[in-house]
Protein backbone atom coordinates (compact mmCIF):
# COMPACT_ATOMS: atom_id res chain seq x y z
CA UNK A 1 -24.95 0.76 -35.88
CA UNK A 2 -22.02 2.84 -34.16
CA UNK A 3 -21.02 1.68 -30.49
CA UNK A 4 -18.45 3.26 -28.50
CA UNK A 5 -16.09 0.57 -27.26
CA UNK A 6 -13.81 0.63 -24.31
CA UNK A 7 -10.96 -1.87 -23.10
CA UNK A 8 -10.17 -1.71 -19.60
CA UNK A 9 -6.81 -3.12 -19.01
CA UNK A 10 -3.85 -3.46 -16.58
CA UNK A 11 -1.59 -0.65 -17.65
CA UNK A 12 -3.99 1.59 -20.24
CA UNK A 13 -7.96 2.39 -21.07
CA UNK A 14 -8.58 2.66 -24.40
CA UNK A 15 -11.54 3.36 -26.34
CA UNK A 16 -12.80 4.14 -29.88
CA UNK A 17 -16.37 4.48 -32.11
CA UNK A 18 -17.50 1.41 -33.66
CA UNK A 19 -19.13 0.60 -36.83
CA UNK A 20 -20.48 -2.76 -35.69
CA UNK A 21 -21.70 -3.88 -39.67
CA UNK A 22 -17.71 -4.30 -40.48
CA UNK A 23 -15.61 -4.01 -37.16
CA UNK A 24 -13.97 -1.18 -37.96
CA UNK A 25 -12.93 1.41 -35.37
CA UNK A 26 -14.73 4.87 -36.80
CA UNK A 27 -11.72 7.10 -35.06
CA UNK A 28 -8.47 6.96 -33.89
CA UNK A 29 -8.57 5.50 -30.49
CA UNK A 30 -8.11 7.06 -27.10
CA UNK A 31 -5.94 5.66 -24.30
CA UNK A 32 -5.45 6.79 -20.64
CA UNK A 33 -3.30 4.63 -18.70
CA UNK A 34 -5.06 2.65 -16.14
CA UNK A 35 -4.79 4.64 -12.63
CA UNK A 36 -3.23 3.28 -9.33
CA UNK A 37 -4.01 1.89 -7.72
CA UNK A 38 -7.08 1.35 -10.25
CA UNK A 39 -9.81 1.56 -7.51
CA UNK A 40 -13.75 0.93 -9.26
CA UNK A 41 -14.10 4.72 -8.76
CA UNK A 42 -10.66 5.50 -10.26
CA UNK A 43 -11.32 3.76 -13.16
CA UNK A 44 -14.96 4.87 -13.83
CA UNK A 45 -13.66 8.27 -13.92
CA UNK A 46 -11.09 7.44 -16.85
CA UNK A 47 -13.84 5.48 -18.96
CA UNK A 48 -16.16 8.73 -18.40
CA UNK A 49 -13.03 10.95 -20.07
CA UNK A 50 -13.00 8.58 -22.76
CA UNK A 51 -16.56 9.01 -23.13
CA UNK A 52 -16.17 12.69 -23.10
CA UNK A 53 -13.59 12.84 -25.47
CA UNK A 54 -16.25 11.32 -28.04
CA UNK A 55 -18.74 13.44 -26.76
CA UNK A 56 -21.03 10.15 -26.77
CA UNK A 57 -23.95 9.85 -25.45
CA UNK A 58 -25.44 5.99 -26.93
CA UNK A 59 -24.76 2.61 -25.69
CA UNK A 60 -21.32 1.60 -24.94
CA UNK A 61 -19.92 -1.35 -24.35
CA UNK A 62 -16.48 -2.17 -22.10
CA UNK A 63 -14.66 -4.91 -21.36
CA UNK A 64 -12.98 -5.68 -17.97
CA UNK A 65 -9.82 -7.83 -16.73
CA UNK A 66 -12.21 -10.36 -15.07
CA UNK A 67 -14.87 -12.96 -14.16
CA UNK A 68 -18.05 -10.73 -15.08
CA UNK A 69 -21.49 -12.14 -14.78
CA UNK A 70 -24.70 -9.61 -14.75
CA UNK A 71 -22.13 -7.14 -14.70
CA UNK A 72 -20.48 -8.10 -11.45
CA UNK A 73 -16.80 -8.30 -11.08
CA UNK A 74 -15.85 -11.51 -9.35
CA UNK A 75 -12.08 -11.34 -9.84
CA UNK A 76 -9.74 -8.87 -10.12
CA UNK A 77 -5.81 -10.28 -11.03
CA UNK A 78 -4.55 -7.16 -12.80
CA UNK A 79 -6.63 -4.11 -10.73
CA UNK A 80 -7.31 -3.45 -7.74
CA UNK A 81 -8.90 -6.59 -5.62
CA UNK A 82 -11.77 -3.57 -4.35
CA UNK A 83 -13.20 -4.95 -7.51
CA UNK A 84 -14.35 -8.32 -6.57
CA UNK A 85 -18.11 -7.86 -5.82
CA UNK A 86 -18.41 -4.58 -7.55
CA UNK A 87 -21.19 -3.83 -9.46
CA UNK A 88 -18.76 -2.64 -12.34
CA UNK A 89 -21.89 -1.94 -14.96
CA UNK A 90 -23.59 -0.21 -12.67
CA UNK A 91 -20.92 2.41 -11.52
CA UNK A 92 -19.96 2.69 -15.07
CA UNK A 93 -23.52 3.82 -16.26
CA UNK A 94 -23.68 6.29 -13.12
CA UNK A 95 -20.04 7.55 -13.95
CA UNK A 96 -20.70 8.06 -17.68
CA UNK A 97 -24.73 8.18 -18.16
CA UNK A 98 -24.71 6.12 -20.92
CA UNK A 99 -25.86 2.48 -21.01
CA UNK A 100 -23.19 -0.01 -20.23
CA UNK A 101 -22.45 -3.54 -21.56
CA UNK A 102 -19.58 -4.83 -19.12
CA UNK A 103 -17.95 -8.26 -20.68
CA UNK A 104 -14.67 -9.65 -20.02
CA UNK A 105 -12.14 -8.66 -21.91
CA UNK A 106 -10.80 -11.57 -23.69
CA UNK A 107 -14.44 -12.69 -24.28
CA UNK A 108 -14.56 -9.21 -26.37
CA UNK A 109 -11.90 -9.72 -28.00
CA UNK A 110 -13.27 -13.67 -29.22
CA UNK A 111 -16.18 -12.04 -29.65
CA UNK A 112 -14.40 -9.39 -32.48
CA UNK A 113 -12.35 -12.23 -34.20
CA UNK A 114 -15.11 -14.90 -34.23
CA UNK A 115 -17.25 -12.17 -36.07
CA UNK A 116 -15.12 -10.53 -38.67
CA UNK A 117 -11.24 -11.46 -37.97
CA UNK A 118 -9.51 -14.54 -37.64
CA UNK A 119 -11.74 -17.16 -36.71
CA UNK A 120 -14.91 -16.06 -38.73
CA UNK A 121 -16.63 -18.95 -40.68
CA UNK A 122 -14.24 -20.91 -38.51
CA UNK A 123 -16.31 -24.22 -36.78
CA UNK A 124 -15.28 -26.57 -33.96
CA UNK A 125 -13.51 -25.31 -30.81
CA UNK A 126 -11.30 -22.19 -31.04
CA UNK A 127 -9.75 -20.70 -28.65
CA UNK A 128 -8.37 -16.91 -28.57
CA UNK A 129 -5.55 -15.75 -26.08
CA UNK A 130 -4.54 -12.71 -25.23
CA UNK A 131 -1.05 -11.91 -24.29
CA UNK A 132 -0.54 -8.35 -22.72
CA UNK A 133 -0.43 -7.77 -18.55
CA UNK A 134 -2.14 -10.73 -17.82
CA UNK A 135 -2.98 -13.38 -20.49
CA UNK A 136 -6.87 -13.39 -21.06
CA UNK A 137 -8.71 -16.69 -22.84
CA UNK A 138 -11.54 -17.47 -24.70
CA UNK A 139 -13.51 -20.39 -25.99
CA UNK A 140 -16.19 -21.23 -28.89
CA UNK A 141 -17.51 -24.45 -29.68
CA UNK A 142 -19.80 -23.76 -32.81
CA UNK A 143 -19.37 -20.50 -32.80
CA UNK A 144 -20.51 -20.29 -29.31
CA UNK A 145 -18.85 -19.00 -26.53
CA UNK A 146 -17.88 -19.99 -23.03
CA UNK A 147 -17.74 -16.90 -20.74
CA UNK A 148 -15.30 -16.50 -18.18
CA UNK A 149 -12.77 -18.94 -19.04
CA UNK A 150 -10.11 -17.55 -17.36
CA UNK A 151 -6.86 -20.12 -18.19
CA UNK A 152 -4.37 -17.36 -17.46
CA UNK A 153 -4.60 -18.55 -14.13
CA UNK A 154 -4.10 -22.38 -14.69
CA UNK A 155 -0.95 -23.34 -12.43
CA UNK A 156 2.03 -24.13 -13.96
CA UNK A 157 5.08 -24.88 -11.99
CA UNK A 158 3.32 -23.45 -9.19
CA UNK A 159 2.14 -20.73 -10.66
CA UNK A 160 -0.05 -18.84 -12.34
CA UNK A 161 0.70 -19.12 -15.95
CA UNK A 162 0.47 -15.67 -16.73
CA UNK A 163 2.85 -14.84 -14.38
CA UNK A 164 4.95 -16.68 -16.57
CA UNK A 165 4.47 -16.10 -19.85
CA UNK A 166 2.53 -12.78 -20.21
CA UNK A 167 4.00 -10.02 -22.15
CA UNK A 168 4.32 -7.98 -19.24
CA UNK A 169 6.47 -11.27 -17.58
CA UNK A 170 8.45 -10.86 -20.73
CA UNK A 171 9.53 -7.19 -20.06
CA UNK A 172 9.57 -7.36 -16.24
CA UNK A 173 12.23 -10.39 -16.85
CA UNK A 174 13.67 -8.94 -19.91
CA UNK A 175 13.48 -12.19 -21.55
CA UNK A 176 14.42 -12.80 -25.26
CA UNK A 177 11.95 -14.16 -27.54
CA UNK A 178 13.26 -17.63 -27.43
CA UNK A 179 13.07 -17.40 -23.77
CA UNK A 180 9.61 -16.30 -23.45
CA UNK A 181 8.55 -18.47 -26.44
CA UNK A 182 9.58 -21.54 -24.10
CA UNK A 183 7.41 -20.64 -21.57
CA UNK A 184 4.38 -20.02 -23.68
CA UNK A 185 4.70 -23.33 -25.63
CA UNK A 186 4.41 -24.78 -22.41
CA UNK A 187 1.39 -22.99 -21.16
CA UNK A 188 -0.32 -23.78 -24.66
CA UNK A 189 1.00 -27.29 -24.44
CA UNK A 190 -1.21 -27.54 -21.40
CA UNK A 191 -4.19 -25.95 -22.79
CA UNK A 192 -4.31 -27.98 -26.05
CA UNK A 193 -3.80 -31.11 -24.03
CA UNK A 194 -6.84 -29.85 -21.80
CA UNK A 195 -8.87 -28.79 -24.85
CA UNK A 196 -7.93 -30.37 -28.03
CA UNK A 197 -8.87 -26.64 -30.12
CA UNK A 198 -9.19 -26.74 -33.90
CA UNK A 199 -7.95 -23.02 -33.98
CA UNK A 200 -5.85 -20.80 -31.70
CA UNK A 201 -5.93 -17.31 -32.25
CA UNK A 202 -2.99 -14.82 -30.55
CA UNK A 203 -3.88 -11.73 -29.45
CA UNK A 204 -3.13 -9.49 -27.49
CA UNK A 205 -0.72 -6.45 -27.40
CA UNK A 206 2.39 -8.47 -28.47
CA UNK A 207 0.44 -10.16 -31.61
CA UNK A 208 1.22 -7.01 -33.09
CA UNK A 209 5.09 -8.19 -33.11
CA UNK A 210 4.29 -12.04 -33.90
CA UNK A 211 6.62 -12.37 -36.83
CA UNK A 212 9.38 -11.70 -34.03
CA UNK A 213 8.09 -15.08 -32.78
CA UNK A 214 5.57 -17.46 -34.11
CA UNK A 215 8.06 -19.50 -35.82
CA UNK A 216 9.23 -20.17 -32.40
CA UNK A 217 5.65 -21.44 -31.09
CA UNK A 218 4.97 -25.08 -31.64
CA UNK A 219 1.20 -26.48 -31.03
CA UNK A 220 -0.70 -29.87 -32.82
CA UNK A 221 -3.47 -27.48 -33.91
CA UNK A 222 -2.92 -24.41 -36.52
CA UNK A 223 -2.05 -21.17 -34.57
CA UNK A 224 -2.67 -17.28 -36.45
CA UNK A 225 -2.70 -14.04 -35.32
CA UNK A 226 -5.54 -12.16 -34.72
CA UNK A 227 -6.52 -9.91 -37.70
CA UNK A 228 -7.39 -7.24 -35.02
CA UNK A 229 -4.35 -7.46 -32.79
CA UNK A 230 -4.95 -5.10 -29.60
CA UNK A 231 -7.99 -3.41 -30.59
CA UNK A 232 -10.28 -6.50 -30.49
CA UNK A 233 -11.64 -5.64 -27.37
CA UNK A 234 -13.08 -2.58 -28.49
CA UNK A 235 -14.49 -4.01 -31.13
CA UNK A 236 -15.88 -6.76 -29.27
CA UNK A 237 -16.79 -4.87 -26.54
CA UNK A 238 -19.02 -2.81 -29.32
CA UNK A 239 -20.12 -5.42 -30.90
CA UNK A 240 -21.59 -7.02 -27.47
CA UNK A 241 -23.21 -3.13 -26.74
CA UNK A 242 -24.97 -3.46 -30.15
CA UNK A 243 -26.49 -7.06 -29.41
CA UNK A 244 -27.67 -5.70 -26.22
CA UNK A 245 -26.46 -8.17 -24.06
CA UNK A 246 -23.34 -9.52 -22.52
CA UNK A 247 -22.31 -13.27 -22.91
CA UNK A 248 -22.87 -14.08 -18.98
């Protein structure tokens, strides 16, 4: 089956075709950096372009920087806070016609690894984080996910974590990697000891550079990249479209 899948992030919008029996994106994707202020109607216009510049017209699914259940936003750290209590699904189908899965977006992308990257076949607890604006998290037990999870926004020093040791804290405080690598060792310091995973998976639109840094990450359990680096939301996202449902 071929889904159209969309990430909705921070700083871009990017979509691409599907084929959801192997995970493999069907064309060259399409970004469109996120507006702003990225507004619900702001944004719904730039997933409709993307939609347009497939000339789709079947199920698509999307991801979003948030809590999401039943399609409802109920946070919003990296958009616009207009977002919380927006019925995100529903202006999405409106703004594009087509059906619309809406699933958070590091839930897509656990979703895309635990099905054909790097935690397929993989048992106990994983969990797959995603470093780009924000830092995005998600957990299976089983091969079963927890929606939502949301431990970007554990507090660490009195802070967020992400604000700490997302990529975008990395380039906003021009930080070297051993810099920034000290920072994320102790946000995944406080996750394992929270946890206890068998697997973490980085993601995320620095994985793609994680020979730059992974011998400087230091965790009890093993720790890989994931095989789909920052298009595992679309796939994700696709793959969620295609099962019908999202996991909320």
């Amino acid at each position: 089956m071929d889904v159209l899948g969309i990430d909705i992030g921070g700083s871009g919008i990017k979509g691409a075709p599907v084929d959801t029996s192997t995970g493999a994106l069907l064309q060259p994707r399409h970004r469109i950096s996120t507006p702003q202020p990225s507004r619900p109607e702001a944004v719904a216009e730039v997933v409709a372009q993307i939609v347009r510049h497939f000339d789709w017209s079947g199920p698509v699914g999307c991801t979003f920087p948030a809590i999401i259940q039943q399609g409802v936003a109920y946070s919003a750290a990296n958009v616009d806070k207009s977002w919380i209590g927006t019925d995100g699904k529903a202006l999405l189908e409106a703004a594009t016609g087509c059906p619309i899965i809406l699933l958070n977006d590091a839930d897509a992308a656990g979703i895309a690894e635990m099905t054909f990257g790097a935690g397929k076949d993989h048992r106990g607890v994983v969990m797959i984080l995603t470093f780009g604006t924000g830092i995005g998290s998600a957990i299976f037990t089983e091969g079963k996910l927890l929606p939502n999870a949301e431990l970007g926004h554990l507090i660490i020093r009195g802070k967020d974590a992400e604000t700490r040791a997302s990529e975008r804290a990395r380039e906003e405080h021009e930080w070297g990697w051993n810099a920034w690598a000290k920072r994320v060792n102790e946000f995944l310091a406080y996750v394992e000891a929270l946890f206890s995973p068998d697997l973490f998976i980085f993601g995320g639109g620095i994985s793609k550079n994680h020979n730059e840094f992974f011998h400087l990450l230091t965790t009890r359990a093993p720790l890989v990249p994931a095989a789909f680096f920052n298009e595992a939301g679309i796939v994700g996202a696709a793959l969620a479209a295609a099962s019908g449902h999202a996991p909320d």
